[in-house]
C-alpha atoms as a PDB file:
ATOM      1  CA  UNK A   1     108.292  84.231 107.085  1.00  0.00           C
ATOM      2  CA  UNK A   2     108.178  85.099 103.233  1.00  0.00           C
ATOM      3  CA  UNK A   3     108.187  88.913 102.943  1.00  0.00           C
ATOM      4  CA  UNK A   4     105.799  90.681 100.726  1.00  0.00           C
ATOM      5  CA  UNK A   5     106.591  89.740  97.149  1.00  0.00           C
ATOM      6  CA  UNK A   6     106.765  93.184  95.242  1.00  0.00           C
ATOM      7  CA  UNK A   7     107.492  91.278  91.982  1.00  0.00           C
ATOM      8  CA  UNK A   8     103.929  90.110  92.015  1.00  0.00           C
ATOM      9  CA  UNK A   9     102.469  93.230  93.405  1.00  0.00           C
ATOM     10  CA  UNK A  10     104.040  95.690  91.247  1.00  0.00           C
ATOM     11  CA  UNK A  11     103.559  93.673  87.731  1.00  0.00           C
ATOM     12  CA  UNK A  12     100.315  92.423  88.373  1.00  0.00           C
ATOM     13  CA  UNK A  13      99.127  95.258  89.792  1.00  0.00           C
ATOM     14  CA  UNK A  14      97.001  93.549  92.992  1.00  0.00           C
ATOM     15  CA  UNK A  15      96.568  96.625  95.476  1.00  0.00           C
ATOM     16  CA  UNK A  16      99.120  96.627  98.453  1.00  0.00           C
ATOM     17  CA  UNK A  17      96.057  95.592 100.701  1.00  0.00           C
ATOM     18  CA  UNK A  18      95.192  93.060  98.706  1.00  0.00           C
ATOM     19  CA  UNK A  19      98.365  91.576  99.285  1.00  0.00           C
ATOM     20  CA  UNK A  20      99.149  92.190 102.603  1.00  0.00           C
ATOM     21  CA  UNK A  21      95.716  90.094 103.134  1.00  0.00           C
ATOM     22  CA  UNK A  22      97.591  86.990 100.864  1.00  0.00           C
ATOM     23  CA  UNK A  23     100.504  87.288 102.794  1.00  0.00           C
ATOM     24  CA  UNK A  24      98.375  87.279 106.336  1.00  0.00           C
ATOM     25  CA  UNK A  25      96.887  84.121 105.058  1.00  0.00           C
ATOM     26  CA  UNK A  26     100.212  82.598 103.743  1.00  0.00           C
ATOM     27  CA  UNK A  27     101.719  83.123 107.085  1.00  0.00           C
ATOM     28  CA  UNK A  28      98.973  81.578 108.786  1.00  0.00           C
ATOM     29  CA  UNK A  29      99.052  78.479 106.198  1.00  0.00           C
ATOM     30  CA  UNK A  30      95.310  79.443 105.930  1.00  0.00           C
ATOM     31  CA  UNK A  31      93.476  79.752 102.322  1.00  0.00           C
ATOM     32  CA  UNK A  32      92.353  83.218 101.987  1.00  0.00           C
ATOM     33  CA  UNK A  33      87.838  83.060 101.324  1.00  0.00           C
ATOM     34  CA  UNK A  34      87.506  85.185  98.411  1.00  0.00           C
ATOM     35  CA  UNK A  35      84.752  85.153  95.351  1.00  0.00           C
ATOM     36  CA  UNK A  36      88.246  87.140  93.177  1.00  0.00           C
ATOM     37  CA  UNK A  37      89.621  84.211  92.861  1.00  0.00           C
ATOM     38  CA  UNK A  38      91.850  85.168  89.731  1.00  0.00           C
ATOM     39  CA  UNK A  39      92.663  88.664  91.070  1.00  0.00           C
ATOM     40  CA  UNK A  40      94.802  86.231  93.753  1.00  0.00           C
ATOM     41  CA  UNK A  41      96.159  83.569  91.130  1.00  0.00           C
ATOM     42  CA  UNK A  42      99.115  85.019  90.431  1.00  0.00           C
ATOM     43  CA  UNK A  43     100.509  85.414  94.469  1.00  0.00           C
ATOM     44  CA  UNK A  44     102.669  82.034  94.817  1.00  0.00           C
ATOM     45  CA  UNK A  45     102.101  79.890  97.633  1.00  0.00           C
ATOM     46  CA  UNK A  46      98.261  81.412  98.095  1.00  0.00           C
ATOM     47  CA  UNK A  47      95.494  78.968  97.953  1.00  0.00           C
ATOM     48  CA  UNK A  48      92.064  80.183  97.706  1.00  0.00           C
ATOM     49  CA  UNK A  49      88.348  79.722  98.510  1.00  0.00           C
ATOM     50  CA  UNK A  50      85.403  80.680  97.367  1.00  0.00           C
ATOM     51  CA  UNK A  51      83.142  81.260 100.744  1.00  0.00           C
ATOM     52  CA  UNK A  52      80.296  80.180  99.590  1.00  0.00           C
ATOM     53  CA  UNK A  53      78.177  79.308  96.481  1.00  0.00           C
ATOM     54  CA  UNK A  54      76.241  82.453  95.609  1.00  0.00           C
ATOM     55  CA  UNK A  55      72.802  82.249  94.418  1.00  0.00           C
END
């Protein structure tokens, strides 16, 4: 289990929920459904997904 990586949270300042939510879906080797795709790019090991194609 990779603990929450405060390197990423602290200099790229992504809220604490925000990345408690990454690390949920890290854990759970799921990509995380999100249209903030590039507010996530810098959490390593994170794949995302945007949900759906908006119209």
């Amino acid at each position: 289990m990779v603990i929450l990586d405060t390197d990423v949270y602290l200099s790229h300042h992504i809220g604490i929920i925000d990345s408690l939510i990454a690390q949920i879906a890290i854990s759970l080797n799921l990509p995380l459904q999100t249209f903030n795709k590039k507010h996530y790019d810098p959490i390593p090991g994170l794949t995302t997904r945007q949900p759906y194609v908006k119209s």
